[in-house]
PDB file of N, CA and C in Angstrom:
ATOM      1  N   UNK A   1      15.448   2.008  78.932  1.00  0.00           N
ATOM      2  CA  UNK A   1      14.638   0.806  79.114  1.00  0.00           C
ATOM      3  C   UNK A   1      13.169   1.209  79.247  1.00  0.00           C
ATOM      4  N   UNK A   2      12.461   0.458  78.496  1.00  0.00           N
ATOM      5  CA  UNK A   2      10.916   1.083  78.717  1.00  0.00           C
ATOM      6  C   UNK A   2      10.272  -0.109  80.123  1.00  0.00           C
ATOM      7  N   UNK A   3       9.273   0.716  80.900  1.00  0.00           N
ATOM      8  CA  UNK A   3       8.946   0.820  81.878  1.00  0.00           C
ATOM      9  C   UNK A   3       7.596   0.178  81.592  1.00  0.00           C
ATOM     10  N   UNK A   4       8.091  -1.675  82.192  1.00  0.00           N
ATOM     11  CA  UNK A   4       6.448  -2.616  81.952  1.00  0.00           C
ATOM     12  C   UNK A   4       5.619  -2.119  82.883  1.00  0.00           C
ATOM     13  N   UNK A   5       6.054  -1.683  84.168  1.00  0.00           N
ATOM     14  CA  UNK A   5       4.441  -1.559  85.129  1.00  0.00           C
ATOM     15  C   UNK A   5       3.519   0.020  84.397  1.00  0.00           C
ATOM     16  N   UNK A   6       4.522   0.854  83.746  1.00  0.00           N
ATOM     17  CA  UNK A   6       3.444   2.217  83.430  1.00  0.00           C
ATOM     18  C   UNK A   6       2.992   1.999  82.173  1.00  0.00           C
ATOM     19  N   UNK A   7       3.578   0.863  81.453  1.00  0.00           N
ATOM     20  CA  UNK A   7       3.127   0.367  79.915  1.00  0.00           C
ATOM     21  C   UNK A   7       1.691  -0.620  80.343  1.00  0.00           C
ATOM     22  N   UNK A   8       1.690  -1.034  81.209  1.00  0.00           N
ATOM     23  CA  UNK A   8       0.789  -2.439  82.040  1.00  0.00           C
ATOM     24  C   UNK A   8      -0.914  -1.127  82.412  1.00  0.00           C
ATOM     25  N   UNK A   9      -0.031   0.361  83.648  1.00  0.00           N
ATOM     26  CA  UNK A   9      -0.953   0.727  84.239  1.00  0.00           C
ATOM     27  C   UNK A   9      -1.784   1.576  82.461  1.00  0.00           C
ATOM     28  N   UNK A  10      -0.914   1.855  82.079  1.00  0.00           N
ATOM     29  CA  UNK A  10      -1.834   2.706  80.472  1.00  0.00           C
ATOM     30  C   UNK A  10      -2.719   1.741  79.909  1.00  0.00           C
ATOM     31  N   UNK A  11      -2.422   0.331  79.607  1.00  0.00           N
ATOM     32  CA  UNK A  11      -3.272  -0.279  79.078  1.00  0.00           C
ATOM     33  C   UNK A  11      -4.314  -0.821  79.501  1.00  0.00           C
ATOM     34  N   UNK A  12      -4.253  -0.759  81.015  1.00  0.00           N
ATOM     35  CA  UNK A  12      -5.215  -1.424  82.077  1.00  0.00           C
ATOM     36  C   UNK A  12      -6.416   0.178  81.853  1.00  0.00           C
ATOM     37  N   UNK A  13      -5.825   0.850  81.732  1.00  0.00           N
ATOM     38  CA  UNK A  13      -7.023   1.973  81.869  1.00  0.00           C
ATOM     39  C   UNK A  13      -7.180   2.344  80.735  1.00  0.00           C
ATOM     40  N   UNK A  14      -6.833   1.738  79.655  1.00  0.00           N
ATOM     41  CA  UNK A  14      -7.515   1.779  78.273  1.00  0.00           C
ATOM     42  C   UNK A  14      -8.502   0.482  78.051  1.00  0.00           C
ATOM     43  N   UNK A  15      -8.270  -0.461  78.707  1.00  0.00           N
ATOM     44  CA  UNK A  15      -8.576  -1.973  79.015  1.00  0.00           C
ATOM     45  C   UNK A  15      -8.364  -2.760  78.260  1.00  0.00           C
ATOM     46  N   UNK A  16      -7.143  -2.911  78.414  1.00  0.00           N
ATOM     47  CA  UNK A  16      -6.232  -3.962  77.906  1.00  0.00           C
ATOM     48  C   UNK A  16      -5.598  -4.708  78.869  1.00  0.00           C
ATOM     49  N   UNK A  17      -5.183  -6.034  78.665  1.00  0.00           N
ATOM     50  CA  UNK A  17      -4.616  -6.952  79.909  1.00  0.00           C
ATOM     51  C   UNK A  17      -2.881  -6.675  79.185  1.00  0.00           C
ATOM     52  N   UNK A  18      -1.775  -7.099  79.995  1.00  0.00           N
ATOM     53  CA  UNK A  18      -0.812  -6.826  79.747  1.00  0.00           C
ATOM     54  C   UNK A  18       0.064  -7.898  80.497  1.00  0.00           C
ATOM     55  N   UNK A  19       0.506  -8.435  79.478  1.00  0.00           N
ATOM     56  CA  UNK A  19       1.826  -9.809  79.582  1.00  0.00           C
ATOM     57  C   UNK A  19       2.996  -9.930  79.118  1.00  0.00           C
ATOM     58  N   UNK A  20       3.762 -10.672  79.233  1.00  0.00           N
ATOM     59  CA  UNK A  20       5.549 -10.789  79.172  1.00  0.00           C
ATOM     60  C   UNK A  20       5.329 -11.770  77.968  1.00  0.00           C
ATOM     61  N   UNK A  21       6.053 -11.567  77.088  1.00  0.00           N
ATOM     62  CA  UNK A  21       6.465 -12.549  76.310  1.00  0.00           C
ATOM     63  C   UNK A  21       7.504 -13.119  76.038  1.00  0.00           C
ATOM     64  N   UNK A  22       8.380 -14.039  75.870  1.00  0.00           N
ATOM     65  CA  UNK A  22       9.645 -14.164  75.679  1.00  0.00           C
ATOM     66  C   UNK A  22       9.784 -15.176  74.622  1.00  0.00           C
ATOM     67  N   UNK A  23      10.709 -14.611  73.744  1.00  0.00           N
ATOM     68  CA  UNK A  23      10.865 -15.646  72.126  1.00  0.00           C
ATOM     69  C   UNK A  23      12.191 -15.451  71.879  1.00  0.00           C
ATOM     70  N   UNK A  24      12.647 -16.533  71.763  1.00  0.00           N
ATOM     71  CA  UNK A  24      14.393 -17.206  71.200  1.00  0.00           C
ATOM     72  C   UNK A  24      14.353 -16.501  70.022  1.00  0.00           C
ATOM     73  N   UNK A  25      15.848 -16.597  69.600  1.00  0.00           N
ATOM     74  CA  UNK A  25      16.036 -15.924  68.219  1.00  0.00           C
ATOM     75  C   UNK A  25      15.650 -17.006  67.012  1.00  0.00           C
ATOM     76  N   UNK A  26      14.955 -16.289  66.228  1.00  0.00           N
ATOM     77  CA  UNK A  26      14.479 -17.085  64.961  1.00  0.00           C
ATOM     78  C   UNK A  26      12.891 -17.832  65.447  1.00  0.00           C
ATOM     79  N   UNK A  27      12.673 -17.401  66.404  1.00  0.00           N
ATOM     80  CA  UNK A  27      11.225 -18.240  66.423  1.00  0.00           C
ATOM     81  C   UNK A  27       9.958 -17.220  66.039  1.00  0.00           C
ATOM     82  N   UNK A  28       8.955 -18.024  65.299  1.00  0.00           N
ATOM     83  CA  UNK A  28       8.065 -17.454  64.368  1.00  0.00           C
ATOM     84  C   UNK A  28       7.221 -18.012  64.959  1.00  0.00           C
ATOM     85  N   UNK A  29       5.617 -16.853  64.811  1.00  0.00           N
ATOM     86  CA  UNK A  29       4.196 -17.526  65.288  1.00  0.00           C
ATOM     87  C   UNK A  29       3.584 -16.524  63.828  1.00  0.00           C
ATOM     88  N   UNK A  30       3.376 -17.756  62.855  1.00  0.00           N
ATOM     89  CA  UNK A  30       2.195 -17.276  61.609  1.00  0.00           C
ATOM     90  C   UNK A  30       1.009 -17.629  61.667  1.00  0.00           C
ATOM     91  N   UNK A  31       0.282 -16.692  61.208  1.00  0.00           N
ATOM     92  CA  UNK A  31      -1.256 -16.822  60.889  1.00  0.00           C
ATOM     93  C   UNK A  31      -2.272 -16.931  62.104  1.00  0.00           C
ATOM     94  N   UNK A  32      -2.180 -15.832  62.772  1.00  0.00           N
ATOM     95  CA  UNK A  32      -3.085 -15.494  63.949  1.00  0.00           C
ATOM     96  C   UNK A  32      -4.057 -14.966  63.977  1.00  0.00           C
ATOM     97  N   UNK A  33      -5.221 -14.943  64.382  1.00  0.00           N
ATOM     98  CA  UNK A  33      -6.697 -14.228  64.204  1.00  0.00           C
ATOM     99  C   UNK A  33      -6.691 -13.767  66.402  1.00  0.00           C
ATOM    100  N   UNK A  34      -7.325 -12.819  66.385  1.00  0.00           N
ATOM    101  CA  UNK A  34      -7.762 -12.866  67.780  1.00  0.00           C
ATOM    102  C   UNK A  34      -9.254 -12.094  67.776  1.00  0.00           C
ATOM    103  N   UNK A  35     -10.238 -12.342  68.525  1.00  0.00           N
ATOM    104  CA  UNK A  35     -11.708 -11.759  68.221  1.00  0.00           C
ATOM    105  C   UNK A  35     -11.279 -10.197  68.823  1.00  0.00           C
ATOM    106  N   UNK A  36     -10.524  -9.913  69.320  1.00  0.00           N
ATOM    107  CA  UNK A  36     -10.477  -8.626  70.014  1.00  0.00           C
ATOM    108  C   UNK A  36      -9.022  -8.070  69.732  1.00  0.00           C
ATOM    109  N   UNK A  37      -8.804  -6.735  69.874  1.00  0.00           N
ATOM    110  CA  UNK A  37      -7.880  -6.015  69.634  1.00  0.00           C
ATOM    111  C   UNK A  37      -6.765  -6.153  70.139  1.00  0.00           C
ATOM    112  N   UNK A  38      -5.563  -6.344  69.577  1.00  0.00           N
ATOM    113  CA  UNK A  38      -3.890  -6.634  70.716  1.00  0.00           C
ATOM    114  C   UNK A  38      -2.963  -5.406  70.668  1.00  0.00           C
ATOM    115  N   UNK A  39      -2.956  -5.076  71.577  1.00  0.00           N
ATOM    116  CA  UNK A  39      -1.522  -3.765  71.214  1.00  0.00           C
ATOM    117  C   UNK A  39      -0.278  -5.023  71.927  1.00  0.00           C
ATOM    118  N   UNK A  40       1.156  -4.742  71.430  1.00  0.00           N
ATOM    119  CA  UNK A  40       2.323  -5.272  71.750  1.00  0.00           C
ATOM    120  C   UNK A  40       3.084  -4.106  71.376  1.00  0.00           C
ATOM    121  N   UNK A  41       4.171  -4.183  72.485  1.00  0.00           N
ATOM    122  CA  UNK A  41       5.392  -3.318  72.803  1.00  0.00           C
ATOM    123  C   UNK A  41       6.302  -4.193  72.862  1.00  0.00           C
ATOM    124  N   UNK A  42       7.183  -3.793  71.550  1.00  0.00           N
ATOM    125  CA  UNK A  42       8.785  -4.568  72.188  1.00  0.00           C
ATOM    126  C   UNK A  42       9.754  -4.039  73.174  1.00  0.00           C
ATOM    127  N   UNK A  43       9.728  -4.879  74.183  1.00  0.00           N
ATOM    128  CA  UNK A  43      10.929  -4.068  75.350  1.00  0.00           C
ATOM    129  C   UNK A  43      12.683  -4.176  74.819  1.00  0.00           C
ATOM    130  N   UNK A  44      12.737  -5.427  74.546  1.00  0.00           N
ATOM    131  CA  UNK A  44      14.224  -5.173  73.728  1.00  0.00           C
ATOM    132  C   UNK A  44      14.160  -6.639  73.094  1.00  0.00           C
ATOM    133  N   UNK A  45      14.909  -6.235  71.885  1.00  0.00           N
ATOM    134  CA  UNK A  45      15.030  -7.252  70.474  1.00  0.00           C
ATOM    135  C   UNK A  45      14.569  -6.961  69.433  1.00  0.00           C
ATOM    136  N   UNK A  46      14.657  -7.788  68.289  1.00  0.00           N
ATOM    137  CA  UNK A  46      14.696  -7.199  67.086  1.00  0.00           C
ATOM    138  C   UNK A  46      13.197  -7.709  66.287  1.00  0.00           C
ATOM    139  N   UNK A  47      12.335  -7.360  66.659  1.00  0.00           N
ATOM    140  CA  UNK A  47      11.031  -7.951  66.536  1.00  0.00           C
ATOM    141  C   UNK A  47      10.306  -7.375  64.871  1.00  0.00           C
ATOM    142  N   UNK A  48       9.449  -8.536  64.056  1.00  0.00           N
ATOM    143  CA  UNK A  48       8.882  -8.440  62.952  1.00  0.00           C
ATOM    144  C   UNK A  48       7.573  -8.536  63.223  1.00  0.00           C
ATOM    145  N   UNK A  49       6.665  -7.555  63.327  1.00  0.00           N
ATOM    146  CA  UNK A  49       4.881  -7.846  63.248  1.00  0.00           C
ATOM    147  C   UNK A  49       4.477  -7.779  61.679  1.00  0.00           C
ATOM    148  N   UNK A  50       4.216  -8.668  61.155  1.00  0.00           N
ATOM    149  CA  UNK A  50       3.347  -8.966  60.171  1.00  0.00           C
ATOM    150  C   UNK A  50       1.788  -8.701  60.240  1.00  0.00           C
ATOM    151  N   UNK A  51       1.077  -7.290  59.811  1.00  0.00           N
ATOM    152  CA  UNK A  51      -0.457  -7.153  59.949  1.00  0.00           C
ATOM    153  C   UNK A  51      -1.102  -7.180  58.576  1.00  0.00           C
ATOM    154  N   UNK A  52      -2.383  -7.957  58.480  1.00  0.00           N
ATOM    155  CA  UNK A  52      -2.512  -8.076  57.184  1.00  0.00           C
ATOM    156  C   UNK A  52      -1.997  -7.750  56.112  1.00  0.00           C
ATOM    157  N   UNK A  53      -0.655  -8.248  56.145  1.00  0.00           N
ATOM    158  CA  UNK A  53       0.408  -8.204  54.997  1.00  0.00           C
ATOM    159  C   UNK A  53       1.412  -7.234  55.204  1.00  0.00           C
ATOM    160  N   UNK A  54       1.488  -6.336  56.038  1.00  0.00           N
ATOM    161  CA  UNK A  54       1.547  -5.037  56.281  1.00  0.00           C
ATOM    162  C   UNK A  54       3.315  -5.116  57.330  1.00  0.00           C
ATOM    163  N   UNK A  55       4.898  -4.761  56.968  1.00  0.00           N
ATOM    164  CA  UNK A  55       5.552  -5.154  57.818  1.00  0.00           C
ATOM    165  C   UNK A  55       5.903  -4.440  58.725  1.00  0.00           C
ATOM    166  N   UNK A  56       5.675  -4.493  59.813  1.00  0.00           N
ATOM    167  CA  UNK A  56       6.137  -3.222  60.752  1.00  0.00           C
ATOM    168  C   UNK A  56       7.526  -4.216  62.051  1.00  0.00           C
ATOM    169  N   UNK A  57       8.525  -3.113  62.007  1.00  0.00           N
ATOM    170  CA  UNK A  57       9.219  -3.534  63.054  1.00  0.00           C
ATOM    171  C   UNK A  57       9.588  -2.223  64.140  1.00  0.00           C
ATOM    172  N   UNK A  58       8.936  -2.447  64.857  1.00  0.00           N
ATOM    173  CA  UNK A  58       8.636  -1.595  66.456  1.00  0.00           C
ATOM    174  C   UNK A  58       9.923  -1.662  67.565  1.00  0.00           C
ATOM    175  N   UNK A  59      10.435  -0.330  67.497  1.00  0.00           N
ATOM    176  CA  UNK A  59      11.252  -0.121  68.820  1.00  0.00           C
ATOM    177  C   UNK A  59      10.959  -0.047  69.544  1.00  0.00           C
ATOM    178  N   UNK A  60      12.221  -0.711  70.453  1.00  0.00           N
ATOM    179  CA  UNK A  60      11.474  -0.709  71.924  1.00  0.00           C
ATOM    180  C   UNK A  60      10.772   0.293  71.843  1.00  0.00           C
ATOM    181  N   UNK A  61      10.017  -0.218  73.060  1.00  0.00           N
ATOM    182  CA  UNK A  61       8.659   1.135  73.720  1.00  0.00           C
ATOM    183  C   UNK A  61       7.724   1.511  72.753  1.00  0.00           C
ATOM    184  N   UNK A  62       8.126   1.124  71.726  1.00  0.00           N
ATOM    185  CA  UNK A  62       6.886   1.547  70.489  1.00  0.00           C
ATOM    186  C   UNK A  62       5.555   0.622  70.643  1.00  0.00           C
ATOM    187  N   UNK A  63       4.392   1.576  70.522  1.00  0.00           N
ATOM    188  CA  UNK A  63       3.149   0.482  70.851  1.00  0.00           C
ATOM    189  C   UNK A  63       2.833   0.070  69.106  1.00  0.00           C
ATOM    190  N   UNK A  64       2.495  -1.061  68.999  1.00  0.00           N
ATOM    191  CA  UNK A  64       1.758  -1.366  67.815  1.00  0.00           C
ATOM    192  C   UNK A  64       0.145  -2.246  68.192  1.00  0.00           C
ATOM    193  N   UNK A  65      -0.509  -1.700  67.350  1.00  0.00           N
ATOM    194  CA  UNK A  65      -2.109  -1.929  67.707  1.00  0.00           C
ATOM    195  C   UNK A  65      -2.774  -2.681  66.339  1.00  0.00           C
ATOM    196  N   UNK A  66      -2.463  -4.048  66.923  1.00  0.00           N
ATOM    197  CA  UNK A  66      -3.169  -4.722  66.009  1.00  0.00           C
ATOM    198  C   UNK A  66      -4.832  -5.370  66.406  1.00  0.00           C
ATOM    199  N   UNK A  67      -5.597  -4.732  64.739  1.00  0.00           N
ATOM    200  CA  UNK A  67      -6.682  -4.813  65.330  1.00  0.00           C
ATOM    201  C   UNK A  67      -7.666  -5.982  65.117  1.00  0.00           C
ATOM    202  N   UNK A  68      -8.939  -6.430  65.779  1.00  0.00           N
ATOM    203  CA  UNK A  68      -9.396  -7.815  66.189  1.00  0.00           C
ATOM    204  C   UNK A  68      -9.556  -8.229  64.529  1.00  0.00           C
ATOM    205  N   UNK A  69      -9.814  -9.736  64.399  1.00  0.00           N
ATOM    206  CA  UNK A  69      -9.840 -10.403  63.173  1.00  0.00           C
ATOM    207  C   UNK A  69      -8.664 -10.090  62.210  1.00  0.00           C
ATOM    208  N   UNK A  70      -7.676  -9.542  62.330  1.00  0.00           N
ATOM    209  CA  UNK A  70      -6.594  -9.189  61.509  1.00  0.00           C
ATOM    210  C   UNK A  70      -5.782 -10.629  61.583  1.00  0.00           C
ATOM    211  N   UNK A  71      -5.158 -11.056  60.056  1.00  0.00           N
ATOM    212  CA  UNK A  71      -4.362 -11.895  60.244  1.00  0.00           C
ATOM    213  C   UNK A  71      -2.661 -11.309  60.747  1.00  0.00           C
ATOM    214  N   UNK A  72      -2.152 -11.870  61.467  1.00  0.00           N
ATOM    215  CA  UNK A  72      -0.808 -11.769  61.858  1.00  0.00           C
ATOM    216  C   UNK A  72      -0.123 -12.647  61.968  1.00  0.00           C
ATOM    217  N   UNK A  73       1.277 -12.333  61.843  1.00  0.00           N
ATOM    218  CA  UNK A  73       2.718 -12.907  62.494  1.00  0.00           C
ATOM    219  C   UNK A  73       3.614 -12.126  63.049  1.00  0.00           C
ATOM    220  N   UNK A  74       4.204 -13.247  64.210  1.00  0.00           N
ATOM    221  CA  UNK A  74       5.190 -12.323  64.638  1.00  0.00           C
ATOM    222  C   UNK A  74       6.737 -13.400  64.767  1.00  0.00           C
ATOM    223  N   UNK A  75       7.451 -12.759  64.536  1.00  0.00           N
ATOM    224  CA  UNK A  75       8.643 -12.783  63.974  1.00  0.00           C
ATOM    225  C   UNK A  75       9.867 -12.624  65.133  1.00  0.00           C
ATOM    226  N   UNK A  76      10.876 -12.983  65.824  1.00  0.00           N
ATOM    227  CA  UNK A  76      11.928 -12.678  66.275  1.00  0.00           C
ATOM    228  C   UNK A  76      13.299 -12.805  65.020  1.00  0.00           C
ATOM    229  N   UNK A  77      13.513 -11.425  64.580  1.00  0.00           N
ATOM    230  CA  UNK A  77      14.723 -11.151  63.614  1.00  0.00           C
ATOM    231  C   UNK A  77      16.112 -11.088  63.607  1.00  0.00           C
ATOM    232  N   UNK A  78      16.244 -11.345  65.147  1.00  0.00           N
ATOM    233  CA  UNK A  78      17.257 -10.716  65.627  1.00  0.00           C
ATOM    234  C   UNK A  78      17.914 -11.674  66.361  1.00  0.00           C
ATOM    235  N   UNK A  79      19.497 -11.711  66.717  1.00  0.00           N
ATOM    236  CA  UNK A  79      20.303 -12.640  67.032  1.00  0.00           C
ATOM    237  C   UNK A  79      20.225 -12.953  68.764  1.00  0.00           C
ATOM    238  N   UNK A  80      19.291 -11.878  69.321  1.00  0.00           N
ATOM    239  CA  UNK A  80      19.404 -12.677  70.731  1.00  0.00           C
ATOM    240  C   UNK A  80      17.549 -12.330  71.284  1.00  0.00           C
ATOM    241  N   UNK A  81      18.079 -12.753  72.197  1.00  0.00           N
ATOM    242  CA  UNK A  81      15.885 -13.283  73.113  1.00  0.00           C
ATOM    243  C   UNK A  81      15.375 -11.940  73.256  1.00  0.00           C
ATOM    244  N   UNK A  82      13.808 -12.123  72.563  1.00  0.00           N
ATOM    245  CA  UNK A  82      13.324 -11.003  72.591  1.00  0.00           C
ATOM    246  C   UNK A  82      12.395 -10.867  73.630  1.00  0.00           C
ATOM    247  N   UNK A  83      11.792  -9.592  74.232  1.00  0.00           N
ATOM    248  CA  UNK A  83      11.157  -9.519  74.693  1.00  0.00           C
ATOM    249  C   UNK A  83      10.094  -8.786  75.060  1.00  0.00           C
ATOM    250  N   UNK A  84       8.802  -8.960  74.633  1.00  0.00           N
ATOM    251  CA  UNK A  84       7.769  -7.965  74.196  1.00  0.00           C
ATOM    252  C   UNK A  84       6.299  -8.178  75.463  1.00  0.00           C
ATOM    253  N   UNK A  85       5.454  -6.934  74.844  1.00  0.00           N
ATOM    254  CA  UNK A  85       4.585  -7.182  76.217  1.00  0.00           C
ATOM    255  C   UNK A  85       3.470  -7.118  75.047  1.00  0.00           C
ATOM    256  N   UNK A  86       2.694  -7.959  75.414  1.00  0.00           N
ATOM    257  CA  UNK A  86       1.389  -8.160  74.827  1.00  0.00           C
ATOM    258  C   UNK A  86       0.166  -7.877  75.608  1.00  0.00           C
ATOM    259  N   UNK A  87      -1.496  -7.294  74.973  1.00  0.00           N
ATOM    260  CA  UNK A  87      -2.233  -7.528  75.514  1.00  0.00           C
ATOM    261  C   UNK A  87      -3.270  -7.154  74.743  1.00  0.00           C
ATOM    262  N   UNK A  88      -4.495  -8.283  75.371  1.00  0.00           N
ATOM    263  CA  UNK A  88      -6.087  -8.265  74.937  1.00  0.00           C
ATOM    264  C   UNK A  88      -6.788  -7.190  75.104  1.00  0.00           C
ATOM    265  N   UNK A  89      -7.738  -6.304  74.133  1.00  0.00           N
ATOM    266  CA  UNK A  89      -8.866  -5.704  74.658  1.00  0.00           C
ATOM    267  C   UNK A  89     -10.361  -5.719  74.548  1.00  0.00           C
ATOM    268  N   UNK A  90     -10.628  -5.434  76.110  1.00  0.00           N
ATOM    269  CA  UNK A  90     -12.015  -6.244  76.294  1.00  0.00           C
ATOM    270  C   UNK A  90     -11.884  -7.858  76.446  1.00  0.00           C
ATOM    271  N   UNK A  91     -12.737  -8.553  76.527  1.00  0.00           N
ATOM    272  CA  UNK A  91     -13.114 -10.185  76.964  1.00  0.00           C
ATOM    273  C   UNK A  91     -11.734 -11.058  75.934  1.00  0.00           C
ATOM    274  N   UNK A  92     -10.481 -11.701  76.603  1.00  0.00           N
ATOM    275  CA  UNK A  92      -9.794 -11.952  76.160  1.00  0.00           C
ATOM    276  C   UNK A  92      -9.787 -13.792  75.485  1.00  0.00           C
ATOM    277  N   UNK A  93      -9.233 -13.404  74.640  1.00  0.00           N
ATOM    278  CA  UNK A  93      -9.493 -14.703  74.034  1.00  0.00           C
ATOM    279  C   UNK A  93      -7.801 -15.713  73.532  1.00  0.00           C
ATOM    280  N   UNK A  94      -7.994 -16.671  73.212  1.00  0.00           N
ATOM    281  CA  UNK A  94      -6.787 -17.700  72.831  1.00  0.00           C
ATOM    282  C   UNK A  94      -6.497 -17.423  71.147  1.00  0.00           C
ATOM    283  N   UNK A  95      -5.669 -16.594  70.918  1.00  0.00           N
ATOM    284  CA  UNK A  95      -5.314 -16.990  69.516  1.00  0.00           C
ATOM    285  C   UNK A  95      -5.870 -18.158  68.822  1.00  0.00           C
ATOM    286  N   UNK A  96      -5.853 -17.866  67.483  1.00  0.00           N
ATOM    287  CA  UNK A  96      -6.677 -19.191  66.619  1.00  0.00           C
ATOM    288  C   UNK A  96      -5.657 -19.416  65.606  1.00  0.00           C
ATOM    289  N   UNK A  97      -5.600 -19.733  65.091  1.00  0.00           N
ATOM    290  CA  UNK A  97      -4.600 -19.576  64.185  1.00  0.00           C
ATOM    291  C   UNK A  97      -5.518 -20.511  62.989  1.00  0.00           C
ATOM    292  N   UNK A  98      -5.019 -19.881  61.662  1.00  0.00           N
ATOM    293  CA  UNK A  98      -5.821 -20.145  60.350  1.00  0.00           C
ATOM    294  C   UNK A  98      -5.557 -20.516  59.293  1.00  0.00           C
ATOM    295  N   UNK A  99      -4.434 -20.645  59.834  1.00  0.00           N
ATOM    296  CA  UNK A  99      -3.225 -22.024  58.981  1.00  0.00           C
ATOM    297  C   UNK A  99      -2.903 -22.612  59.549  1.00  0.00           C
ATOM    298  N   UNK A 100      -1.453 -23.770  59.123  1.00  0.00           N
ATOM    299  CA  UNK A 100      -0.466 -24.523  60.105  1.00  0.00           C
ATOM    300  C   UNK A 100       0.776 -23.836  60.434  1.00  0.00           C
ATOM    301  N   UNK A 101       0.426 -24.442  61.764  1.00  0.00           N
ATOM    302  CA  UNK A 101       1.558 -23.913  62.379  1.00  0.00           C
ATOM    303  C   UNK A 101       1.170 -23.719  63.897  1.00  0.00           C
ATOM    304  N   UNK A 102       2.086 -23.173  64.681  1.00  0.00           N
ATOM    305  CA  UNK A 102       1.350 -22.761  66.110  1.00  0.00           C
ATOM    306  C   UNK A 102       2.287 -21.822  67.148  1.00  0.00           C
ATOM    307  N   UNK A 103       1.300 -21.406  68.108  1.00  0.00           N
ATOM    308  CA  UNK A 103       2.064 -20.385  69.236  1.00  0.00           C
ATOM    309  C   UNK A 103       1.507 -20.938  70.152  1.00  0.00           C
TER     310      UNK A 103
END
């Protein structure tokens, strides 16, 4: 099991904020912009990051670093609730999203 408070204390001293996410199976968030940089770690489930076109699917504990103005999606692939840790770096901001649709 990967370990949210030493995944939380690494990113806090890289300065990144660090949050829980939780997404049902089959639920999708397309077409995301953020002004600042996001790393996300999946803790367990079967997770799809979409980076400017680009498909990556991250094991647990794997960091993926998506960087500011990049379009994204993210994806739950997998038959049960996923659960990933997200976070902002530097001055955090609200997703925009640049199509339809929403998170």
């Amino acid at each position: 099991m990967t370990d949210r408070q030493q995944i939380a204390a690494d990113w806090a001293a890289r300065g990144f904020s660090c949050d829980l996410w939780t997404d049902p199976p089959g639920q999708r968030w397309e077409d995301f912009t953020h002004a600042t940089d996001e790393l996300v770690t999946v803790l367990e489930g079967d997770m799809e990051f979409e980076v400017q076109g680009q498909m990556h699917h991250p094991q647990p504990g794997e960091e993926l670093l998506i960087p500011a103005g990049a379009v994204h999606a993210v994806r739950n692939i997998g038959s049960m609730t996923a659960h990933w840790l997200y976070g902002y770096g530097g001055r955090q901001e609200s997703a925009r999203k640049v199509r339809a649709g929403s998170r």
